[in-house]
N, C-alpha and C. Protein backbone atom coordinates (compact mmCIF):
# COMPACT_ATOMS: atom_id res chain seq x y z
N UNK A 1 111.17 119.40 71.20
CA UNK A 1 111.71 119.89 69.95
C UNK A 1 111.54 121.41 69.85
N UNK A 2 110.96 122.10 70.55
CA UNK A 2 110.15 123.47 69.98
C UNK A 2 111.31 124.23 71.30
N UNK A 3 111.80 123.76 72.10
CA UNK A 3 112.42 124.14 73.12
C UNK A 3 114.25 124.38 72.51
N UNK A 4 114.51 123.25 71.88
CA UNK A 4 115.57 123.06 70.77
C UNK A 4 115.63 124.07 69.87
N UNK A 5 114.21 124.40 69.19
CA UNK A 5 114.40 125.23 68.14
C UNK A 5 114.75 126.50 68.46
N UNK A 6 113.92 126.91 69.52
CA UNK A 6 114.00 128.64 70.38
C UNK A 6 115.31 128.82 70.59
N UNK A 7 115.96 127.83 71.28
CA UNK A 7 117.47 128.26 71.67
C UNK A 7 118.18 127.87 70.36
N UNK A 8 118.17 127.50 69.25
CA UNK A 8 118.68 127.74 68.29
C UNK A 8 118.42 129.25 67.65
N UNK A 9 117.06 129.04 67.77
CA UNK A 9 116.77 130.54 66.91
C UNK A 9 117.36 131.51 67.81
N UNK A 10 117.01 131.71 69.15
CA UNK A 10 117.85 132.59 69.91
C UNK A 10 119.27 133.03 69.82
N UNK A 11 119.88 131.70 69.59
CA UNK A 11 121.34 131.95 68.93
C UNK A 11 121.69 133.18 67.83
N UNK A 12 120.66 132.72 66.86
CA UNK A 12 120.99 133.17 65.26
C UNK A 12 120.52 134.69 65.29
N UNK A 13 119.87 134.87 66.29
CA UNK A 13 119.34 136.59 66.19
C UNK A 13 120.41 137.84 66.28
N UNK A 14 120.41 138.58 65.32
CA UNK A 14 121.28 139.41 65.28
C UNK A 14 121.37 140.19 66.65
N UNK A 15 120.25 140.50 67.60
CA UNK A 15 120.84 140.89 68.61
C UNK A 15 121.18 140.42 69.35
N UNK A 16 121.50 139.28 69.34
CA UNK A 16 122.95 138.35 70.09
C UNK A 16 124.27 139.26 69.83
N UNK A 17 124.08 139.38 68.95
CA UNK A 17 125.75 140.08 68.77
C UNK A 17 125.77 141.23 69.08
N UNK A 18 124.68 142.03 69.57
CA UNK A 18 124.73 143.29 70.27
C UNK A 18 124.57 143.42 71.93
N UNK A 19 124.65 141.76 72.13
CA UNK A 19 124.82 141.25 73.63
C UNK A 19 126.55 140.75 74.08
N UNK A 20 127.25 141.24 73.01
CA UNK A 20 128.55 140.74 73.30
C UNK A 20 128.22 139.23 72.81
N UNK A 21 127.85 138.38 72.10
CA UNK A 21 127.62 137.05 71.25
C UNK A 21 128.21 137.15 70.06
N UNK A 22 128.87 136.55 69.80
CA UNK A 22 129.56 136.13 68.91
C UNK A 22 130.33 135.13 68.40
N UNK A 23 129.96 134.26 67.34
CA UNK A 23 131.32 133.42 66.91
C UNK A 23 132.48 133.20 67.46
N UNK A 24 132.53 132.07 67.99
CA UNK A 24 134.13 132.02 68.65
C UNK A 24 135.02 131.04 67.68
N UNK A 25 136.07 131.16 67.49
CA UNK A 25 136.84 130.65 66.76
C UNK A 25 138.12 129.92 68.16
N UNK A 26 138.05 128.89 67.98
CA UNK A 26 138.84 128.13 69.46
C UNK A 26 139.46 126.87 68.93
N UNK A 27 141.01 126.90 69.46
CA UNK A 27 141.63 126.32 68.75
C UNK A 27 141.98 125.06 70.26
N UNK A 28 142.42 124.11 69.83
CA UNK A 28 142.53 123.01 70.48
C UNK A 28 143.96 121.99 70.31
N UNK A 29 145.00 122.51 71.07
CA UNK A 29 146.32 122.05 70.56
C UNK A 29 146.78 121.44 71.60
N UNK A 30 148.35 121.06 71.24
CA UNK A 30 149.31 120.44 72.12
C UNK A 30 149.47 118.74 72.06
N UNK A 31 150.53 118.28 72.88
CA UNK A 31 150.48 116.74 72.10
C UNK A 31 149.91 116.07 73.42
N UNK A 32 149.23 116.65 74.14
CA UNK A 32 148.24 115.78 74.78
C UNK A 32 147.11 115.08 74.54
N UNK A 33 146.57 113.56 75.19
CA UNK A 33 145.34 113.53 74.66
C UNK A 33 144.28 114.52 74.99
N UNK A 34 143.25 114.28 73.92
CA UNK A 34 141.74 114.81 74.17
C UNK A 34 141.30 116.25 73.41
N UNK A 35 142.35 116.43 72.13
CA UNK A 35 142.06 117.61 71.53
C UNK A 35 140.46 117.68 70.58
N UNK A 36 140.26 116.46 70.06
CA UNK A 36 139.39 116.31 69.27
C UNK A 36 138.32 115.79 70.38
N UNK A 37 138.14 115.06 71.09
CA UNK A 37 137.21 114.49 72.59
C UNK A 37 136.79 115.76 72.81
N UNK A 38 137.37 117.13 73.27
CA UNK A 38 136.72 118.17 73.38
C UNK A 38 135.83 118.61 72.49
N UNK A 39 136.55 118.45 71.17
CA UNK A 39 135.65 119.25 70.28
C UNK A 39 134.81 118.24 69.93
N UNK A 40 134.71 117.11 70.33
CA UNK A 40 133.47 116.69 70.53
C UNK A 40 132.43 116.71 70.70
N UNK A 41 132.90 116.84 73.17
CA UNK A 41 131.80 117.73 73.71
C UNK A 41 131.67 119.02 73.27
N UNK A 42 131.86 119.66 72.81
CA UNK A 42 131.02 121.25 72.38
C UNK A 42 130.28 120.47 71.44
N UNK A 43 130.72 119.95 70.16
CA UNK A 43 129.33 119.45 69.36
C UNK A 43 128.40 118.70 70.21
N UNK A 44 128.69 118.15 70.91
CA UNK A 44 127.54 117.50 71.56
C UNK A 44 126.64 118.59 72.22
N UNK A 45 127.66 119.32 73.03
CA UNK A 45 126.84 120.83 73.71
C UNK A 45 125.45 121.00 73.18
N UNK A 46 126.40 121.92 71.37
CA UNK A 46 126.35 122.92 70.69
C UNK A 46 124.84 122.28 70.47
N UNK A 47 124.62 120.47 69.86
CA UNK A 47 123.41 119.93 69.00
C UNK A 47 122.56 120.05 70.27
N UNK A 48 122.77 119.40 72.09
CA UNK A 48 121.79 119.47 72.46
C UNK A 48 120.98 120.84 72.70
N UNK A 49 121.76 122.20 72.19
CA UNK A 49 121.10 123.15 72.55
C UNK A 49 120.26 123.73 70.77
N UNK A 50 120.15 123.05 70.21
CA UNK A 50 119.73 122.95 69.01
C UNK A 50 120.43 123.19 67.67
N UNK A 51 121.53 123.87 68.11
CA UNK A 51 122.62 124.40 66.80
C UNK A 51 123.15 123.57 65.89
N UNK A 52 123.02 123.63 64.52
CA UNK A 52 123.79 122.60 63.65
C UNK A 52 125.01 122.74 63.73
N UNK A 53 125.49 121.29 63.53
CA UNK A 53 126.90 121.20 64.05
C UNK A 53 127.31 120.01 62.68
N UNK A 54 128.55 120.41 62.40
CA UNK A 54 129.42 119.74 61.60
C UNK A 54 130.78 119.66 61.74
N UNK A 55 131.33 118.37 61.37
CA UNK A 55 132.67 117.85 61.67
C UNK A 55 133.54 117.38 60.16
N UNK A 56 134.27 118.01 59.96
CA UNK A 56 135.69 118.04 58.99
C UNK A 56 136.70 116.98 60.31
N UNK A 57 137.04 116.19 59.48
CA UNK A 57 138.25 115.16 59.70
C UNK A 57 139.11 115.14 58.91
N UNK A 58 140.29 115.89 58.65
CA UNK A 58 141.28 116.33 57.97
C UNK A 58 142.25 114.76 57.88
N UNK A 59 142.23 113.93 59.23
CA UNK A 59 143.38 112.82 59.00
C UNK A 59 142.46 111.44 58.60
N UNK A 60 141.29 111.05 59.32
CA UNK A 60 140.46 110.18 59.55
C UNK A 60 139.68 109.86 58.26
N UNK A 61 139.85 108.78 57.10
CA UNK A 61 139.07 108.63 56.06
C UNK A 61 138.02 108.18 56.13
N UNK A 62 137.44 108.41 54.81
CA UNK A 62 136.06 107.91 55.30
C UNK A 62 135.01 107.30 55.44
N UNK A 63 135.76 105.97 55.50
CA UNK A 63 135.32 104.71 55.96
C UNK A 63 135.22 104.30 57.20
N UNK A 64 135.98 105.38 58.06
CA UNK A 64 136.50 105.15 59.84
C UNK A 64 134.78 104.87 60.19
N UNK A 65 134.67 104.06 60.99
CA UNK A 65 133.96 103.97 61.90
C UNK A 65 134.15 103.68 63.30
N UNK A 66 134.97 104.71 64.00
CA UNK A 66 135.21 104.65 65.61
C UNK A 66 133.83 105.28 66.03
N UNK A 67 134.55 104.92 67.91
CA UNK A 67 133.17 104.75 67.97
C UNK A 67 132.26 106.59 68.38
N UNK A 68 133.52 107.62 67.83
CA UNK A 68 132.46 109.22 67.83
C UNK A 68 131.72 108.88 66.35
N UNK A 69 132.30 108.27 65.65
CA UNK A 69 130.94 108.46 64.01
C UNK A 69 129.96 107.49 64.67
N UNK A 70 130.17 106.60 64.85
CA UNK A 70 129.30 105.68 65.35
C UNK A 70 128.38 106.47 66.45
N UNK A 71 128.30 107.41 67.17
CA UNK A 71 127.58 108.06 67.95
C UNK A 71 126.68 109.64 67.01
N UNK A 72 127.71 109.88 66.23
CA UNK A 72 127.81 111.23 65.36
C UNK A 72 125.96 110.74 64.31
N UNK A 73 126.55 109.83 64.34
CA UNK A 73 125.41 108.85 63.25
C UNK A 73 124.22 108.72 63.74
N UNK A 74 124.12 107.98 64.87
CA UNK A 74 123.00 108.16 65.90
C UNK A 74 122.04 109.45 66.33
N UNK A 75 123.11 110.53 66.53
CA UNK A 75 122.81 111.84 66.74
C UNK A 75 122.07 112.49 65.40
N UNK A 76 122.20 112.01 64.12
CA UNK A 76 122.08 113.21 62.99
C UNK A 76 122.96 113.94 62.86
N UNK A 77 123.96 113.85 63.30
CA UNK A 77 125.54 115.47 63.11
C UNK A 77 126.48 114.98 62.25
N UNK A 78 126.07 115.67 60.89
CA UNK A 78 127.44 115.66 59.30
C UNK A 78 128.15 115.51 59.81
N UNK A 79 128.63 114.65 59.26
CA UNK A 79 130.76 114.39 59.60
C UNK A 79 131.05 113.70 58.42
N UNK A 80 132.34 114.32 58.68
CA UNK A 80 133.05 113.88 56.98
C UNK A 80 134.41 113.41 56.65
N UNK A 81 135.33 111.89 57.19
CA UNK A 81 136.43 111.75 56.59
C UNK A 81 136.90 112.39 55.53
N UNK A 82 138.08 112.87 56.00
CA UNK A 82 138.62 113.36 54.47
C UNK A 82 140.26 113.24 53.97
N UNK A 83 140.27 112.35 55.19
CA UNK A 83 142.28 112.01 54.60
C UNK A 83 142.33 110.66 54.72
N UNK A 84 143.44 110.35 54.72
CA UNK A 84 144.30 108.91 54.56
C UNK A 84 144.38 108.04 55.70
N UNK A 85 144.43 108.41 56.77
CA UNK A 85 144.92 108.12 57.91
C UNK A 85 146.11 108.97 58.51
N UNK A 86 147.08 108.29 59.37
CA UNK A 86 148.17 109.19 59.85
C UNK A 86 149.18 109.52 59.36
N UNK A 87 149.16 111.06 58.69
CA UNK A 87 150.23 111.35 57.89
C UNK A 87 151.61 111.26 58.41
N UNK A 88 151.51 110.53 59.65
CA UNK A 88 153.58 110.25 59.63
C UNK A 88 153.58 109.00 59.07
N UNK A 89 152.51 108.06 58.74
CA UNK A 89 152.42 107.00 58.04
C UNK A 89 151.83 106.85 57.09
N UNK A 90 151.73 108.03 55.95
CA UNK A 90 151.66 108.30 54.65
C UNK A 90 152.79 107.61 53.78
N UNK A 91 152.37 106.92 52.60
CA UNK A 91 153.90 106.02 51.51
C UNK A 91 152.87 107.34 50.42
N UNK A 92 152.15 107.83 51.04
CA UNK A 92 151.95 109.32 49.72
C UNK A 92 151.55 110.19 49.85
N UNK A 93 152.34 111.53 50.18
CA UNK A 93 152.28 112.30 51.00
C UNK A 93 151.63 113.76 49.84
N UNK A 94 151.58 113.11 48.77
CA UNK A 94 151.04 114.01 47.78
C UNK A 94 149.53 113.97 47.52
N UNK A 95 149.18 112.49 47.50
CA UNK A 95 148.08 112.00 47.62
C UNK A 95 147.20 112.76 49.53
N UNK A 96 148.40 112.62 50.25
CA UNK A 96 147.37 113.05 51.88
C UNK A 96 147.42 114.85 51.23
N UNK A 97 148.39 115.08 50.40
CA UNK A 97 148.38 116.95 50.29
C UNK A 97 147.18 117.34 49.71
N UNK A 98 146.87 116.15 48.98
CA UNK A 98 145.40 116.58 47.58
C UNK A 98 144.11 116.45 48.25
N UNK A 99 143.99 115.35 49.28
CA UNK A 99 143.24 115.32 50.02
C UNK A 99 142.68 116.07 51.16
N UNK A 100 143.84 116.66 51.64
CA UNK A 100 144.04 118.06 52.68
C UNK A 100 143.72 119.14 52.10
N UNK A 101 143.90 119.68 50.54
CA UNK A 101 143.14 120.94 49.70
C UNK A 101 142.12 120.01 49.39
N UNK A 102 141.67 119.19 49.32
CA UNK A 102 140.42 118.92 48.88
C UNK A 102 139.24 119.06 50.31
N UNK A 103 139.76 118.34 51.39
CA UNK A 103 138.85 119.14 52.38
C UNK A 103 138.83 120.33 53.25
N UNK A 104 139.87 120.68 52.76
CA UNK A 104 139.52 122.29 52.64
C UNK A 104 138.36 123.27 51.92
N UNK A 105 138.32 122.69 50.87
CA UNK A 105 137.53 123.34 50.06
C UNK A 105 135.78 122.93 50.51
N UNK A 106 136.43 121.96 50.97
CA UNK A 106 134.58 121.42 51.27
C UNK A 106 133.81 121.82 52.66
N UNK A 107 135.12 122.35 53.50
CA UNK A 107 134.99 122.85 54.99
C UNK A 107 134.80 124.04 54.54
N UNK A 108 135.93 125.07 53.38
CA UNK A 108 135.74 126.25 53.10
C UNK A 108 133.97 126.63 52.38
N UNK A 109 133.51 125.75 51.84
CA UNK A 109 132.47 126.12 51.55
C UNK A 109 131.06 126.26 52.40
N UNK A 110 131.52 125.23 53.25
CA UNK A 110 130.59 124.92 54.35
C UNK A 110 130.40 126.40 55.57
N UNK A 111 131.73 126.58 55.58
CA UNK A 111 131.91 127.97 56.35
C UNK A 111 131.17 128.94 55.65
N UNK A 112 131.56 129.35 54.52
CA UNK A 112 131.21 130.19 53.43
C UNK A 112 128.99 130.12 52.99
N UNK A 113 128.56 129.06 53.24
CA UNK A 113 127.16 128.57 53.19
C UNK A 113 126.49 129.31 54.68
N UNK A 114 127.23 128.85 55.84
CA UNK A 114 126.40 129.45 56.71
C UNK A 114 125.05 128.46 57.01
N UNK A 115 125.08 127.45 57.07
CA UNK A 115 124.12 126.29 57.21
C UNK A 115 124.60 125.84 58.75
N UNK A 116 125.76 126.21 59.05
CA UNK A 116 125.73 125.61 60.65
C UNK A 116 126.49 126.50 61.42
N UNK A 117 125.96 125.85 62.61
CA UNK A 117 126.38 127.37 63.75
C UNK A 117 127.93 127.09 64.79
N UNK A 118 128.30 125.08 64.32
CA UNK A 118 128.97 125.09 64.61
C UNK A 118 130.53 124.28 63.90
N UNK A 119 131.53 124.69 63.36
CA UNK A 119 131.69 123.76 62.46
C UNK A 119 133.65 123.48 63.25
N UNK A 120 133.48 121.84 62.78
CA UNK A 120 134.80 121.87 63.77
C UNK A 120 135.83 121.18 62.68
N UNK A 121 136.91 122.03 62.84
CA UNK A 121 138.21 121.28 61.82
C UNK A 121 139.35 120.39 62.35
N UNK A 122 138.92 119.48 62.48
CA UNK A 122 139.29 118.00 63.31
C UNK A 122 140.77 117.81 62.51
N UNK A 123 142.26 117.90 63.39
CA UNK A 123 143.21 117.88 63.33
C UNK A 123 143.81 118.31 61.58
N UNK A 124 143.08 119.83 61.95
CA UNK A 124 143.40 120.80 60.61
C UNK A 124 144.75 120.95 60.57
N UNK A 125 145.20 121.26 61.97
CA UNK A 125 146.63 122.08 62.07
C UNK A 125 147.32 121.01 61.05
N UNK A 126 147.38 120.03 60.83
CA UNK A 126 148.49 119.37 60.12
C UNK A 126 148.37 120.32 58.72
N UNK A 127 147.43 119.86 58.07
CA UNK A 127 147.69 120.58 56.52
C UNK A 127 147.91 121.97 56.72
N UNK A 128 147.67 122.75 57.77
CA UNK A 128 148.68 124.17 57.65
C UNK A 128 149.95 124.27 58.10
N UNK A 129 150.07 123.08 59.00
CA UNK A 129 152.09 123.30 59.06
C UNK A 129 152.63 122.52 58.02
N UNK A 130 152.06 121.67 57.31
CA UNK A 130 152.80 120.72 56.48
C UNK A 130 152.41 121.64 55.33
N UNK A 131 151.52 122.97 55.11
CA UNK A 131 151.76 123.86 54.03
C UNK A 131 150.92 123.46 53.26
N UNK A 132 150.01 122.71 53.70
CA UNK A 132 149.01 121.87 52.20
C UNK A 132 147.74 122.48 51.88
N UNK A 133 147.39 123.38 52.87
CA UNK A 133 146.54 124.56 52.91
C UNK A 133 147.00 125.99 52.97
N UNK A 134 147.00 126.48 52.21
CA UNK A 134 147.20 128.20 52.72
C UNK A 134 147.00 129.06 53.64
N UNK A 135 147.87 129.51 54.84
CA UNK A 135 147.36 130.10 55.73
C UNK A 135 146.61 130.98 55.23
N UNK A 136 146.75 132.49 54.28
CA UNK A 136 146.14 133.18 54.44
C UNK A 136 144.66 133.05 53.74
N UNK A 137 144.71 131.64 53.11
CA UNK A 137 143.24 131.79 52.04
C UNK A 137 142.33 131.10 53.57
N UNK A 138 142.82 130.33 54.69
CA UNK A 138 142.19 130.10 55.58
C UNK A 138 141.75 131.85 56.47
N UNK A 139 143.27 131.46 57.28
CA UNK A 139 142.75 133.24 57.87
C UNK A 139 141.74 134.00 57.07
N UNK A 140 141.66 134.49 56.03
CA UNK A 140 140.40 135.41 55.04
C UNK A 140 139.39 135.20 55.50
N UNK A 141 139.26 133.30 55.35
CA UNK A 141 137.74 132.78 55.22
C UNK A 141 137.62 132.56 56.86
N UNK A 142 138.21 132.06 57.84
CA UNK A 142 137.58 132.87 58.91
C UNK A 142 137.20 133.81 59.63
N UNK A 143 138.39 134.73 58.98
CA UNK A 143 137.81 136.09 59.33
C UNK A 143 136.52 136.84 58.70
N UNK A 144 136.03 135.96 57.79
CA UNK A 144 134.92 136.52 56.64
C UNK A 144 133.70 135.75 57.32
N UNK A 145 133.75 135.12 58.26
CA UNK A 145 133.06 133.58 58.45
C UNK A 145 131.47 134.76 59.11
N UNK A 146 130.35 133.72 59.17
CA UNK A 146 129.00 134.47 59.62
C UNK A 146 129.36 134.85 60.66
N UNK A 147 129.23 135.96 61.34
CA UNK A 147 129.27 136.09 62.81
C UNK A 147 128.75 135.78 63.93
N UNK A 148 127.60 134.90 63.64
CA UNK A 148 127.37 133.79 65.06
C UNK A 148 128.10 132.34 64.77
N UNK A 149 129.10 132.38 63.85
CA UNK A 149 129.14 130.79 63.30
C UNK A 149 130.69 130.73 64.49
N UNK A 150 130.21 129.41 65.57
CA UNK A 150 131.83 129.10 65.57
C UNK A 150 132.80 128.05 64.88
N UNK A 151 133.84 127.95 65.19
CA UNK A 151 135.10 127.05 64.45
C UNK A 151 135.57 126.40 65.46
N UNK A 152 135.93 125.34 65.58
CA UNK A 152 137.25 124.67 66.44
C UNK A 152 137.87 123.72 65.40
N UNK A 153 139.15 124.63 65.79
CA UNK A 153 139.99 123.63 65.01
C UNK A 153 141.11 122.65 66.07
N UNK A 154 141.50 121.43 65.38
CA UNK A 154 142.22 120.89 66.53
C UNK A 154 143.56 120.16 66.23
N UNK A 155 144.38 119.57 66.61
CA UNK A 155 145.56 119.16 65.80
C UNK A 155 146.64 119.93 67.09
N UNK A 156 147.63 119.07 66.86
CA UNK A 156 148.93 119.41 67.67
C UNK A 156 150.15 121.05 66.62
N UNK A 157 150.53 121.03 67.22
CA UNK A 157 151.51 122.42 66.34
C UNK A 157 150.73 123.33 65.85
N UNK A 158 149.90 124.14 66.51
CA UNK A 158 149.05 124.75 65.81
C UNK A 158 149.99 126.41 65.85
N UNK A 159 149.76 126.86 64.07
CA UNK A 159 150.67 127.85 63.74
C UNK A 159 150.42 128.80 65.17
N UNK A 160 151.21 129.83 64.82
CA UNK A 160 150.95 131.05 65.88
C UNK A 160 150.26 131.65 65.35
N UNK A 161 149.95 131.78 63.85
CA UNK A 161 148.91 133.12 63.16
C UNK A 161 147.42 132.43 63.92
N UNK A 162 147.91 131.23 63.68
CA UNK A 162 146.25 130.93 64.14
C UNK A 162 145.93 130.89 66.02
N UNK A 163 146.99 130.55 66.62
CA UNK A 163 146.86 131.26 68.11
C UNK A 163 146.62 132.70 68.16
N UNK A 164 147.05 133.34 67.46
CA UNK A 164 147.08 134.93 67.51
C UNK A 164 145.55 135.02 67.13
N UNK A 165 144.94 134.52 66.30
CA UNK A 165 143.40 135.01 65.34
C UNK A 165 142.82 134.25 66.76
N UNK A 166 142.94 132.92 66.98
CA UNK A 166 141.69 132.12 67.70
C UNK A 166 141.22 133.52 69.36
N UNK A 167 139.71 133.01 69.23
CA UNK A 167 139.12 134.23 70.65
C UNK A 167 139.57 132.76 72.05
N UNK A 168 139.94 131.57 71.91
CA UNK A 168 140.02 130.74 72.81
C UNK A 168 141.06 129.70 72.31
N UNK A 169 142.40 129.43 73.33
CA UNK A 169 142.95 128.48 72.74
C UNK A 169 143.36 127.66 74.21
N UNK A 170 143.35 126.10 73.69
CA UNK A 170 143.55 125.05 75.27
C UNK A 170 144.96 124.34 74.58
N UNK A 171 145.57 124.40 75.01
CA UNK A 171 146.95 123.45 74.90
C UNK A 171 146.57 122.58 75.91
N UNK A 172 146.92 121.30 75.77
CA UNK A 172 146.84 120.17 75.98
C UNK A 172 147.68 119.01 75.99
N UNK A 173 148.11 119.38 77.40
CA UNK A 173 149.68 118.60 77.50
C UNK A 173 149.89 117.40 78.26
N UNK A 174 150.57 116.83 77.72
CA UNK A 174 150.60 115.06 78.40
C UNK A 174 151.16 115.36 79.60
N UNK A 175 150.49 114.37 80.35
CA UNK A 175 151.08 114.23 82.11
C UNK A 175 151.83 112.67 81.87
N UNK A 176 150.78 111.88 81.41
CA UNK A 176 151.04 110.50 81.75
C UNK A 176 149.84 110.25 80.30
N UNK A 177 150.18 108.87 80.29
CA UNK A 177 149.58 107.99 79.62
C UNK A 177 149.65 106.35 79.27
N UNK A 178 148.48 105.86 79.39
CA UNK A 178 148.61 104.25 79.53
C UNK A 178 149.68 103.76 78.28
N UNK A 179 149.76 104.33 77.38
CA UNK A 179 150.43 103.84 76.42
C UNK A 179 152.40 104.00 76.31
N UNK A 180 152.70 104.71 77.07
CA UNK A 180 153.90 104.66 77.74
C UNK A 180 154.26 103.73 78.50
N UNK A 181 153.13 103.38 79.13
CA UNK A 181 153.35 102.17 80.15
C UNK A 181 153.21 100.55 78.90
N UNK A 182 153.35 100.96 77.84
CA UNK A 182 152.89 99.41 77.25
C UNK A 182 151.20 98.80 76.30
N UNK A 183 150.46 100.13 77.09
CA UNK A 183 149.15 99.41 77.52
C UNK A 183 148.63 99.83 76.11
N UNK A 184 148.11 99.38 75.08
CA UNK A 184 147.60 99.50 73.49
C UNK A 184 146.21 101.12 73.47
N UNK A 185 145.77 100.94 72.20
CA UNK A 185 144.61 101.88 72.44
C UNK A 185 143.41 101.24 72.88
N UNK A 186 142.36 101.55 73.59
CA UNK A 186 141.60 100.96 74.13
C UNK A 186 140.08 101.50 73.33
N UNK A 187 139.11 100.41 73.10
CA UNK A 187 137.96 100.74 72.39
C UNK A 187 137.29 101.62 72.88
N UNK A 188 136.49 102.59 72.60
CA UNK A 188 135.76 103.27 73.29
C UNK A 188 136.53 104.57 74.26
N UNK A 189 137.79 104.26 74.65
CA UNK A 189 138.81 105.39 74.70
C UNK A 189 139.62 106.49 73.97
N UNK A 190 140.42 105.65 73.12
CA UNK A 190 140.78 105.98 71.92
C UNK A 190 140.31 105.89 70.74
N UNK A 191 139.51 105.15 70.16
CA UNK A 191 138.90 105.18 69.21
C UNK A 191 137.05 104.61 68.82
């Protein structure tokens, strides 16, 4: 534990950032699988190297129990449903909009607190192309964000303002997939 803490505290020291350290803001797109699986492993990284880590689920409500909460849980690492399910299969798309400014505000504050070093916005991009968040009240608040704190955000269509701002971005493009071939989602794969 005391080994955990050092490289946490090591993190948080301001002369990290006079080592070239800094907050990375890294975005995670494209309609391939494994955008959110990544931002996974970095939380997983981020906790075994002691850093608090938290997860915003923009589509995933929050009752989901697949099996990353089911691990997330185990671990100790906040996570937080905060939508409907899949907004192309929304019958209320006003209701997924209220829900999308509503965890915004709860991610925006979380950013804004500075309680964790790593915080990830799990298929955000939707509520900024579908307009249900404000780009620029986002852009502000990451650009305002602590400066050792990072972000990953993840989601397919991700704007260009936010390719342009992110210090790291992975597009993530389908080759193949079992589910073309027929084959369903599989436990522990997909969910």
């Amino acid at each position: 534990m005391r080994e955990l803490t050092a490289a946490r505290d090591a993190h948080r020291k301001p002369e990290g950032i006079q080592k070239g350290r800094r907050g990375l803001l890294i975005v995670n797109t494209g309609h391939g699988k494994g955008k959110t699986t990544a931002a996974l492993g970095l939380m997983m990284r981020a906790h075994g190297r002691g850093l608090r880590v938290r997860m915003f689920q923009f589509l995933k409500h929050d009752l989901a129990r697949f099996g990353e909460h089911r691990t997330l849980d185990t671990l100790g690492i906040d996570h937080e449903g905060l939508g409907d399910g899949f907004t192309w299969r929304s019958r209320d798309l006003e209701n997924s909009a209220a829900l999308a400014a509503h965890g915004w505000e709860l991610a925006r504050a979380a950013i804004e607190a500075s309680e964790h070093d790593l915080i990830v916005l799990d298929e955000f991009t939707y509520a900024l192309t579908y307009g249900w968040v404000p780009w620029p009240e986002v852009e502000a608040t990451l650009k305002a964000r602590p400066a050792l704190m990072h972000v990953v955000v993840t989601g397919r269509d991700a704007l260009p303002e936010l390719i342009a701002l992110a210090d790291t971005v992975s597009e993530i493009m389908p080759v193949k997939h079992a589910y073309d071939s027929g084959i369903g989602a599989q436990t522990g794969i997909e969910y």
